[in-house]
N, C-alpha and C. Protein backbone atom coordinates (compact mmCIF):
# COMPACT_ATOMS: atom_id res chain seq x y z
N UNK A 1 -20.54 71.74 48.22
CA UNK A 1 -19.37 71.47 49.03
C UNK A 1 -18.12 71.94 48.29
N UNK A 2 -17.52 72.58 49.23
CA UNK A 2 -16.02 72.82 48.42
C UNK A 2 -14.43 72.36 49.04
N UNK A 3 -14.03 71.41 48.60
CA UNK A 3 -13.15 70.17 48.29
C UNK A 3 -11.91 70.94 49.44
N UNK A 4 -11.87 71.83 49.30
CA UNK A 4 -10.67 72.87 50.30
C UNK A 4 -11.13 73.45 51.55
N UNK A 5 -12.24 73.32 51.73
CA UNK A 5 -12.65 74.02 53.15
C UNK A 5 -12.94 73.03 53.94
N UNK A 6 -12.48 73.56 55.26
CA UNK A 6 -12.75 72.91 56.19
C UNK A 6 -14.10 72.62 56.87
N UNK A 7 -14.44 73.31 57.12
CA UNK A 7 -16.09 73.36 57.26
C UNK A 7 -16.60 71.82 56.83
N UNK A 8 -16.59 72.26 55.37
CA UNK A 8 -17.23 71.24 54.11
C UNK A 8 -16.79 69.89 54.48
N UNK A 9 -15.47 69.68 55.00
CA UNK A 9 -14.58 69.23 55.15
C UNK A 9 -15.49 67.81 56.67
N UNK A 10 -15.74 68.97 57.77
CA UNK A 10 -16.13 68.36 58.93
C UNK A 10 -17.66 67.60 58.25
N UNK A 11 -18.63 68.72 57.36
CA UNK A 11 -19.84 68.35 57.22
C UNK A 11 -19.92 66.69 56.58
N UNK A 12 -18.81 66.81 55.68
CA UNK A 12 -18.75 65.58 54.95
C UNK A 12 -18.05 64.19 55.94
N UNK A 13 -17.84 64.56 57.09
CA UNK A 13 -16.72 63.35 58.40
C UNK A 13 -15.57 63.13 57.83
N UNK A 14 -15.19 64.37 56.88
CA UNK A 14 -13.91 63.84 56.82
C UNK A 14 -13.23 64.43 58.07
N UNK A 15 -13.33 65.06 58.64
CA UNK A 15 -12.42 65.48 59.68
C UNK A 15 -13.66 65.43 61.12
N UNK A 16 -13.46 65.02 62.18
CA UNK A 16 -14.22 64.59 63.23
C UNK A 16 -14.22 65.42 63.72
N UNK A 17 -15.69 66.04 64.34
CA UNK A 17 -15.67 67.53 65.30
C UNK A 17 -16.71 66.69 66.30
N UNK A 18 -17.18 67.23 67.55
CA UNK A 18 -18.33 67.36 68.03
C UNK A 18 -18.96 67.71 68.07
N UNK A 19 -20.04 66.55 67.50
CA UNK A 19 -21.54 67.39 67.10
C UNK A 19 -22.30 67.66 67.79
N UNK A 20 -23.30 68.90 68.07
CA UNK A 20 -24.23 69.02 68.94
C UNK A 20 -25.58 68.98 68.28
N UNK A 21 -25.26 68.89 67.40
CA UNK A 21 -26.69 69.29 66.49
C UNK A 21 -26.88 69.22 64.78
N UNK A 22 -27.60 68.37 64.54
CA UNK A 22 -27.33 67.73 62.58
C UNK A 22 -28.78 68.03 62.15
N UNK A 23 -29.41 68.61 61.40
CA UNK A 23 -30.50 68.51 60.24
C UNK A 23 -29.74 68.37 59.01
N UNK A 24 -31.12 68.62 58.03
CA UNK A 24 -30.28 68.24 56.48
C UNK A 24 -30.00 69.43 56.51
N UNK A 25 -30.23 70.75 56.92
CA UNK A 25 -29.38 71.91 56.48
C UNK A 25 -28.66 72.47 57.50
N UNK A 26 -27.82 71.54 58.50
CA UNK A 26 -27.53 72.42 59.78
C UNK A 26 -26.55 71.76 60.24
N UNK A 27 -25.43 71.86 60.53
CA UNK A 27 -24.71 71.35 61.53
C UNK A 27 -24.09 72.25 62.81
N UNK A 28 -23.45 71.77 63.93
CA UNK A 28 -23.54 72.59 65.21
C UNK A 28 -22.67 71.57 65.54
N UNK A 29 -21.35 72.03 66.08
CA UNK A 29 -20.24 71.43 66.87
C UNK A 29 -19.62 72.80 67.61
N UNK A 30 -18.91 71.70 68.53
CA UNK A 30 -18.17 72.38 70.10
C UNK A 30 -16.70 73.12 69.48
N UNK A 31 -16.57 74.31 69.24
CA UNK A 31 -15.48 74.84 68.87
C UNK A 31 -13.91 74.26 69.55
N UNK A 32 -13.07 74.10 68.93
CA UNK A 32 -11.92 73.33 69.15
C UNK A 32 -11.46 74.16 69.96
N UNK A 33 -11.13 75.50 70.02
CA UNK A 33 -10.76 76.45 70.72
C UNK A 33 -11.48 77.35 71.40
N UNK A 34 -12.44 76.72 72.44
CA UNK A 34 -13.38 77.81 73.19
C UNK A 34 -13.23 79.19 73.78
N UNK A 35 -13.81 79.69 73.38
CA UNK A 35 -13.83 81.32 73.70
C UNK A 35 -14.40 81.58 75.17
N UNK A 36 -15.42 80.53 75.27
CA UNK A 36 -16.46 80.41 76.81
C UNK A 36 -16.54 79.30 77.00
N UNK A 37 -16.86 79.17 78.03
CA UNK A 37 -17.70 77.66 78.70
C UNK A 37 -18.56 76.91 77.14
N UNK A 38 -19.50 77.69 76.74
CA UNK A 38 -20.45 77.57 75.82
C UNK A 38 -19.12 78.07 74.58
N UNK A 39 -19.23 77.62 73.67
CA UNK A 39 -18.36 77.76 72.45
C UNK A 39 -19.13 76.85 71.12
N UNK A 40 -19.93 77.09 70.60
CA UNK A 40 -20.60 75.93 69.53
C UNK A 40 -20.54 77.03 68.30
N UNK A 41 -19.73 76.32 66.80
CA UNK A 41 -20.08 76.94 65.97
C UNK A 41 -21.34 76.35 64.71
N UNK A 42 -22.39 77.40 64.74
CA UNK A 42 -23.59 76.83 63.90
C UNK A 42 -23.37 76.75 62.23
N UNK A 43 -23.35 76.07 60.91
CA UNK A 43 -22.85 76.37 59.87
C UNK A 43 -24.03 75.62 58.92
N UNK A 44 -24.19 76.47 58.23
CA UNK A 44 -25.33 75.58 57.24
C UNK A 44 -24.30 74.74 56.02
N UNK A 45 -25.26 73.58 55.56
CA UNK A 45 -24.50 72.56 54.85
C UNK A 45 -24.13 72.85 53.68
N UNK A 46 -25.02 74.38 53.08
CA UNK A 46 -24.73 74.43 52.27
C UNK A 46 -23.54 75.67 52.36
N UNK A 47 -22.73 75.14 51.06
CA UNK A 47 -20.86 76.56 51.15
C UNK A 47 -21.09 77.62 50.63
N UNK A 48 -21.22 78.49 51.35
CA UNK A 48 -21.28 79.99 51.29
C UNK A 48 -20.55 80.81 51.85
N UNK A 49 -19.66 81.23 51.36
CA UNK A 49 -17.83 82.02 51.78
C UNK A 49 -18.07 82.84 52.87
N UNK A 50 -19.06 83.73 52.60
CA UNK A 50 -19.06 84.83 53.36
C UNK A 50 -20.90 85.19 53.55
N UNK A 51 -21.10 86.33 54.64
CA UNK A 51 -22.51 86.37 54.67
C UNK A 51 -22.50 87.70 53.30
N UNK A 52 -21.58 88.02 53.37
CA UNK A 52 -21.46 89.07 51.55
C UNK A 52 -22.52 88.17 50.78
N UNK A 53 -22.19 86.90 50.56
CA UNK A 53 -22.24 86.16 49.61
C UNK A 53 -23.39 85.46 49.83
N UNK A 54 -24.45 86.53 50.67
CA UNK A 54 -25.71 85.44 51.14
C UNK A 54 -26.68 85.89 49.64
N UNK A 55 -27.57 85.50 48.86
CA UNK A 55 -28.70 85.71 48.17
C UNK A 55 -29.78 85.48 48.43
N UNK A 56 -30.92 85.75 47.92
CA UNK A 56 -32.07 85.83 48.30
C UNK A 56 -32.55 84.80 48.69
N UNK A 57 -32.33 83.51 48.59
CA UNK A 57 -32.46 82.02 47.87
C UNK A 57 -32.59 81.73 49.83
N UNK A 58 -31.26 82.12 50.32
CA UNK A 58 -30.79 82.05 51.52
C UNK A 58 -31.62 82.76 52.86
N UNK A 59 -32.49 83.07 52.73
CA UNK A 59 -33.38 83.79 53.42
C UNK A 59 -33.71 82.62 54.36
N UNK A 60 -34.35 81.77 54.38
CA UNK A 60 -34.84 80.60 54.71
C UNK A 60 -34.04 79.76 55.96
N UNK A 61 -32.57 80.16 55.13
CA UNK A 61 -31.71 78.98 55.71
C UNK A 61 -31.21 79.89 56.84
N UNK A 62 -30.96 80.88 56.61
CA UNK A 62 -30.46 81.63 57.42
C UNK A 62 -31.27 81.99 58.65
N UNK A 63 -32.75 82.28 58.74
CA UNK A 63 -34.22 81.97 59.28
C UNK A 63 -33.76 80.58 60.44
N UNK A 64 -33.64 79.59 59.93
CA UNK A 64 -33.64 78.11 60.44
C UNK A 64 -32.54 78.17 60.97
N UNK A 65 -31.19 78.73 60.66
CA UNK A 65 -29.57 78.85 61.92
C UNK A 65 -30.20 79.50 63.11
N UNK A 66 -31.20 80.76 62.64
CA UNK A 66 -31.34 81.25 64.43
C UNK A 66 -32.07 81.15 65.18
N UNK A 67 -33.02 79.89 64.53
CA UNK A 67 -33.72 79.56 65.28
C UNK A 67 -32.95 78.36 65.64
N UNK A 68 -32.42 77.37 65.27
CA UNK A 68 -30.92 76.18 65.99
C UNK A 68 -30.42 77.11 67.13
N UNK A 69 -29.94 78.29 67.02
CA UNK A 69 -29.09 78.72 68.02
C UNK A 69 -30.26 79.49 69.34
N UNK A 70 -30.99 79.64 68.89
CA UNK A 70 -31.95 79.30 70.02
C UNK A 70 -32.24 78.10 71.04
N UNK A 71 -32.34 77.39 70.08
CA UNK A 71 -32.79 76.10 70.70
C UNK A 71 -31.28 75.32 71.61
N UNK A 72 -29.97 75.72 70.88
CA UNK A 72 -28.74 75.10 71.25
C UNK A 72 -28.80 76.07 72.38
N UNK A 73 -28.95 77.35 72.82
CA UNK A 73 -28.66 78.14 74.12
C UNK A 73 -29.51 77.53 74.67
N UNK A 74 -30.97 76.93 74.83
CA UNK A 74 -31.28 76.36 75.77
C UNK A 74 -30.95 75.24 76.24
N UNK A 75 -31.00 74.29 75.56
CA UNK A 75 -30.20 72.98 75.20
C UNK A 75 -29.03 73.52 76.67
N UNK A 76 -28.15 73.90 76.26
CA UNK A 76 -26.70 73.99 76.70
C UNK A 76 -26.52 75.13 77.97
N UNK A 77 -28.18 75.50 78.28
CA UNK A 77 -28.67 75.89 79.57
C UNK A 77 -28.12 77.98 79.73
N UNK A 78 -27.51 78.48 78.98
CA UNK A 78 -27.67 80.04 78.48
C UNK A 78 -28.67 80.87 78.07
N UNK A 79 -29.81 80.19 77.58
CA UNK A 79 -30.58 80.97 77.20
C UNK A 79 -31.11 82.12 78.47
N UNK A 80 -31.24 81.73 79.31
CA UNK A 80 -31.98 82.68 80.87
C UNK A 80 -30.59 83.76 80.93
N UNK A 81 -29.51 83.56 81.15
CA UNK A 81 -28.90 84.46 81.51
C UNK A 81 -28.20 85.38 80.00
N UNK A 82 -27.94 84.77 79.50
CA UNK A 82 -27.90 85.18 78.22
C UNK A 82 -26.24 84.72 77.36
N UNK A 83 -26.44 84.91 76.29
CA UNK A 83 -25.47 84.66 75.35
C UNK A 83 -25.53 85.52 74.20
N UNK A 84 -23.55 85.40 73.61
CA UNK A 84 -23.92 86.21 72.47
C UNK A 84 -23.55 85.36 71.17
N UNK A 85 -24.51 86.01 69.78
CA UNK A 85 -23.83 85.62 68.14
C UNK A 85 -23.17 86.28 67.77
N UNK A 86 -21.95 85.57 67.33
CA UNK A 86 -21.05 86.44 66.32
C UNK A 86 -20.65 85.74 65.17
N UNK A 87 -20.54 86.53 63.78
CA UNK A 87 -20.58 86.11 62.77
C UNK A 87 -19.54 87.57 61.96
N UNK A 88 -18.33 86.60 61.73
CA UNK A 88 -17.53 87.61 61.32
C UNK A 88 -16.97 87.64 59.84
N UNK A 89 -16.94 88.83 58.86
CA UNK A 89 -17.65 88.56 57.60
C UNK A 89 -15.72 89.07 56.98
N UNK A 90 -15.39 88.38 55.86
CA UNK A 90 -13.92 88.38 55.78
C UNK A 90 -12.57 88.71 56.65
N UNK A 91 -11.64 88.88 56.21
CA UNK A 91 -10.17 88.79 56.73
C UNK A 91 -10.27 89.98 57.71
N UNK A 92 -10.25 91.11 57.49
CA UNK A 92 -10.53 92.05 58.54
C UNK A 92 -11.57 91.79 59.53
N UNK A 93 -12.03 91.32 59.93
CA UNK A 93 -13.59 91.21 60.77
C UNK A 93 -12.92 89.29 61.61
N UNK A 94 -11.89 88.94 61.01
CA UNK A 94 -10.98 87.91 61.39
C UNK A 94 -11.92 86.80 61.15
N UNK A 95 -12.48 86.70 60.15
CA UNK A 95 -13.02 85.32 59.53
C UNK A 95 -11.80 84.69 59.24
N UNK A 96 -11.69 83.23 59.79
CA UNK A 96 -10.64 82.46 59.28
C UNK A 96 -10.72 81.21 58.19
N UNK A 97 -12.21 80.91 58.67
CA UNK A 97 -13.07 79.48 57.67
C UNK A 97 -13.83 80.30 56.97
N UNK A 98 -13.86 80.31 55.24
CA UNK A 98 -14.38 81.23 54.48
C UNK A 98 -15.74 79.87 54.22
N UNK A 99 -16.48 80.19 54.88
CA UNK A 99 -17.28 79.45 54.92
C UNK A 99 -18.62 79.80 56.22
N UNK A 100 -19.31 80.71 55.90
CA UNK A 100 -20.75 80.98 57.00
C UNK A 100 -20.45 80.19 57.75
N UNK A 101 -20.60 80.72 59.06
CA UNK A 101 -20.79 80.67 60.63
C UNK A 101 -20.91 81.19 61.46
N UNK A 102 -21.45 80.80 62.66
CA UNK A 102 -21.94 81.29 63.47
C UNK A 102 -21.49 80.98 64.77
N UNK A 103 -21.00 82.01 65.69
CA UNK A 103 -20.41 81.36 66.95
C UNK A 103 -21.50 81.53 68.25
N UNK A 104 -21.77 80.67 68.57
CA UNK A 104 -22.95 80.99 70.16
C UNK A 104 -22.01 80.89 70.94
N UNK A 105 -21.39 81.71 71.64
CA UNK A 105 -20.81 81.91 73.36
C UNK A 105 -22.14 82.34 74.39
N UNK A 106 -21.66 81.30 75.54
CA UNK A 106 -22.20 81.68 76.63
C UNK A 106 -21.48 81.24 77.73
N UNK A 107 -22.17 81.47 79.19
CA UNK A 107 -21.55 81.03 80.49
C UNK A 107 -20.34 81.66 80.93
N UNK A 108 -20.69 82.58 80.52
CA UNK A 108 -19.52 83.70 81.36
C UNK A 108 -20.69 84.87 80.52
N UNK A 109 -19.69 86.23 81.24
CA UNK A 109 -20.37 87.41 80.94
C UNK A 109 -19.40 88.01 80.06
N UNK A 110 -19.91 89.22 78.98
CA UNK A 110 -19.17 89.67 77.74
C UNK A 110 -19.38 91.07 78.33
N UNK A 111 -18.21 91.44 77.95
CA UNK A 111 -18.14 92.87 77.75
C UNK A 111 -18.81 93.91 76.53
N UNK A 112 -18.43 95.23 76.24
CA UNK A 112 -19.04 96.02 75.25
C UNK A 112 -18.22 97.00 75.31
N UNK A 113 -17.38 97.55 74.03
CA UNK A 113 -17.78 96.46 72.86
C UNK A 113 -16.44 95.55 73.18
N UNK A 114 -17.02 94.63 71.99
CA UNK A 114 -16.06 93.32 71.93
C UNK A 114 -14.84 93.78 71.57
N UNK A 115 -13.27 93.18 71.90
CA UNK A 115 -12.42 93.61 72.09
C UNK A 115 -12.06 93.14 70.67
């Protein structure tokens, strides 16, 4: 956990999000600022800045987020028509929480490419 991020921040209750979804390595809440109908960002518990910053170790965990975001598009009824992941990797690519995540949008339709 790192004492300055927010993320870390929600995982630990210091700051209250809505949860959709908790294992010991997983959390899943309703983005504060929805992009879609469907807006949930997926984040593993453990702090890892960037997917730069994934290692081998991380194979596993990363394995187990997409299969959560599977299960959360059905859950949250997208899976049939479809949805998209996005995972945006530092300041240019407009990562704002330096901290792995994952955004599932669905319930509307996306364009190509993303704007």
């Amino acid at each position: 956990m790192a004492a300055d991020c927010l993320f870390c921040r929600i995982i630990s209750q210091e700051i209250p999000s809505d949860i959709v979804y908790e294992d010991d390595a997983v959390l899943a809440f309703r983005d504060i600022n929805p992009q879609a109908p469907v807006h949930i960002l997926v984040i593993p518990k453990k702090h890892i800045p960037t997917i730069a910053d994934l290692e081998d170790v991380d194979k596993e965990l990363m394995g187990h987020i997409h299969l959560v975001i599977k299960k959360l598009a059905e859950q949250e009824g997208v899976a049939e028509e479809g949805y998209r992941v996005v995972v945006n990797c530092r300041e240019s690519a407009a990562q704002s929480v330096f901290h792995v995540h994952f955004h599932l949008l669905g319930g509307r339709s996306f364009g190509w490419p993303p704007g």
